[in-house]
Protein backbone atom coordinates (compact mmCIF):
# COMPACT_ATOMS: atom_id res chain seq x y z
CA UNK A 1 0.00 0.00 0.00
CA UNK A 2 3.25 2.18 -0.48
CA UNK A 3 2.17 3.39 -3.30
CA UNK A 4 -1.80 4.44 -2.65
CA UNK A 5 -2.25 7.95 -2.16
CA UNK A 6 -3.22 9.04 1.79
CA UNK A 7 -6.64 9.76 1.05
CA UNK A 8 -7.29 6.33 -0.61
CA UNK A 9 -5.55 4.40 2.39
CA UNK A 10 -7.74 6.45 5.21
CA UNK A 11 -10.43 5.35 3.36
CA UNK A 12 -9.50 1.82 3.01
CA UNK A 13 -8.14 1.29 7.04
CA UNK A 14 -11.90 3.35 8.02
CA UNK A 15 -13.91 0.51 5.66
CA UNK A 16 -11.57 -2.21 7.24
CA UNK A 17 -12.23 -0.45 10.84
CA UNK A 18 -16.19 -0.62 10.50
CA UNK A 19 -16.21 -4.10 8.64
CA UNK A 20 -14.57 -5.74 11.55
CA UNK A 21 -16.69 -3.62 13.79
CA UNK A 22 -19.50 -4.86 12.26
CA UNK A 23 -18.41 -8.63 12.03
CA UNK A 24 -18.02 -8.33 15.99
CA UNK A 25 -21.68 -7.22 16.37
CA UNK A 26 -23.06 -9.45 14.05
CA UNK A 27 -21.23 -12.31 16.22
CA UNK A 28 -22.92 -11.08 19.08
CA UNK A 29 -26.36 -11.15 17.80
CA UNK A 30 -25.93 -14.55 16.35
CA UNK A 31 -25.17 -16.99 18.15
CA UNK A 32 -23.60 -20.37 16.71
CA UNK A 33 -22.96 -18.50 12.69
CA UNK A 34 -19.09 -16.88 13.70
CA UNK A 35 -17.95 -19.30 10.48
CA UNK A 36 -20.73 -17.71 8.58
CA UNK A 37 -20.55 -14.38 9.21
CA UNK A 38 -16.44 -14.34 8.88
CA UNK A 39 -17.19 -16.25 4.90
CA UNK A 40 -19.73 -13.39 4.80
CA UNK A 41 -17.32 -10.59 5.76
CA UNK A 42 -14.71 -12.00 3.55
CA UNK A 43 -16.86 -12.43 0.60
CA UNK A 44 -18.38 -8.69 1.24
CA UNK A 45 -14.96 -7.43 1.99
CA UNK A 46 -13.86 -6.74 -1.65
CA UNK A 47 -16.76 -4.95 -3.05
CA UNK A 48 -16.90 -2.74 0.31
CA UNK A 49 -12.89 -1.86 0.23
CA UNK A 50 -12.86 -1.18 -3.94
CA UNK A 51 -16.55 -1.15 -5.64
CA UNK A 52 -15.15 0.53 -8.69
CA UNK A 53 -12.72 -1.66 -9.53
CA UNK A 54 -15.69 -4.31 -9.72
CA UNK A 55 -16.25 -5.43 -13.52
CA UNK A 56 -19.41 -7.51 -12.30
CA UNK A 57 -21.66 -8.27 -9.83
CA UNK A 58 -20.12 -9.63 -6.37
CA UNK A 59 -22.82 -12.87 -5.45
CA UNK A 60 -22.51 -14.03 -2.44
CA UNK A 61 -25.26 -16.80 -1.74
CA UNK A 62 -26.27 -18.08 1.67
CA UNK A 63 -28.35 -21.52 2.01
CA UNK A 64 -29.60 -23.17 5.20
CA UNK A 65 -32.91 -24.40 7.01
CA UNK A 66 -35.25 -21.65 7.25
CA UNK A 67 -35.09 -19.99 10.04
CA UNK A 68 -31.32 -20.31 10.85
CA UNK A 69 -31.41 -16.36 10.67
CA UNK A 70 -29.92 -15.95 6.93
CA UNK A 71 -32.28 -12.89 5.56
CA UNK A 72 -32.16 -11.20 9.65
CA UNK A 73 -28.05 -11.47 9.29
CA UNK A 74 -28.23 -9.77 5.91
CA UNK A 75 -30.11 -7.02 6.97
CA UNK A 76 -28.42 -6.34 9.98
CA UNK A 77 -24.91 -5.97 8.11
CA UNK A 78 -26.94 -3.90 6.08
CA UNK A 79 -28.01 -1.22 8.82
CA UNK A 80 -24.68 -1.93 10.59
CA UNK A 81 -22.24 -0.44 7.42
CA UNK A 82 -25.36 2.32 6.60
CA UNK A 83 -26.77 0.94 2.90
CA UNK A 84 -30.05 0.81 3.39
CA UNK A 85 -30.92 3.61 0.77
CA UNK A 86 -28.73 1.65 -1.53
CA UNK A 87 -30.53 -1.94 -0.73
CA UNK A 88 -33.09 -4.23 -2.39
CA UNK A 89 -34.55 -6.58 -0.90
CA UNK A 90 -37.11 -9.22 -3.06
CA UNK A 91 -38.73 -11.96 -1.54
CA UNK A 92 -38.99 -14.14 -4.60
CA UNK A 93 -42.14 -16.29 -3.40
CA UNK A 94 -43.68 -13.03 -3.45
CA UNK A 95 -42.64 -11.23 -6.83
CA UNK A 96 -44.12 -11.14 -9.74
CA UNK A 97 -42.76 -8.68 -11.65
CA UNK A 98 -39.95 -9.26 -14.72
CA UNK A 99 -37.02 -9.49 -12.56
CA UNK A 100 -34.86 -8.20 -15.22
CA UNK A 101 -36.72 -5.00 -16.19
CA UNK A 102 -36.74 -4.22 -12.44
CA UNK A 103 -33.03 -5.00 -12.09
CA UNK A 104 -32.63 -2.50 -15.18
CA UNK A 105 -34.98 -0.19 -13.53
CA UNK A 106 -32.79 -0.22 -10.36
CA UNK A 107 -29.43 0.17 -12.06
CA UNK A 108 -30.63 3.28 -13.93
CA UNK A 109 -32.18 4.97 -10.55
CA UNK A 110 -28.85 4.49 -9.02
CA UNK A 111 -27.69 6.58 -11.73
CA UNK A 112 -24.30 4.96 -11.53
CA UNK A 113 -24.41 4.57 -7.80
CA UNK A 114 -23.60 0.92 -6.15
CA UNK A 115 -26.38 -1.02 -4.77
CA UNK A 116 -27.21 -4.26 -2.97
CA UNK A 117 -29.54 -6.27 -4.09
CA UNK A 118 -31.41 -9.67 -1.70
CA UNK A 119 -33.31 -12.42 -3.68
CA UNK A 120 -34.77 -14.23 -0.67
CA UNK A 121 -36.55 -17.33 -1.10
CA UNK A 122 -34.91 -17.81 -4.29
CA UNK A 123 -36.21 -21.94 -4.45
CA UNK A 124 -39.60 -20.30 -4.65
CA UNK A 125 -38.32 -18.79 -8.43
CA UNK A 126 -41.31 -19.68 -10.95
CA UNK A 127 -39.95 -20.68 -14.33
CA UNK A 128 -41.00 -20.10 -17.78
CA UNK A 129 -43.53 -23.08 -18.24
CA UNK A 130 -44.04 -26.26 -15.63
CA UNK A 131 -42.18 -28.21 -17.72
């Protein structure tokens, strides 16, 4: 990091700062998913430290019994590192839109801006035809 200009490294070390801030939190409020959330930080981590150097979307996906806390841990990391006007959540065994239209829709309201996007109960997906 010799070579990163001050500004750029603040900004880096105060992401880093609130990340593990947040990962200690998130530890605290669930119990028995430390494994999970540190994957979750990691995976997270890259995006969060250098969004614009992203040439596609960062996926991170999250499977388990329902219930185990997946969509609450989510949404907490979510208020915890302040993107809440930047996230959007879909419950998928709910929608019924064109996902893809509304993705488009989204991008172009962000106006360039990065955003976070949740497809929850994505077994619940309906496909073209029942066949």
């Amino acid at each position: 990091m010799k070579n990163l200009s001050t500004d750029l490294k603040s900004d880096i070390f105060e992401k880093k700062s609130r990340l593990e801030n947040t990962r200690e939190i998130l530890k605290s409020e669930f119990v028995g998913l430390d494994s999970v959330i540190d994957d979750l930080i990691e995976s997270f981590s890259y995006w969060f430290y250098f969004p614009k150097l992203q040439k596609k979307p960062v996926v991170i996906n999250l499977w388990g019994l329902t219930g185990v806390g997946k969509t609450s841990l989510i949404n907490r990391l979510i208020q915890h590192l302040d993107f809440s006007k930047h996230f959007y959540p879909f419950n998928l065994s709910e929608y019924d839109r064109n996902i893809k239209e509304t993705i488009g829709e989204l991008y172009e309201k962000q106006n360039g801006q990065d955003f976070i996007m949740l497809f929850d109960e994505f077994q619940n997906v309906r496909t073209i035809n029942e066949e």
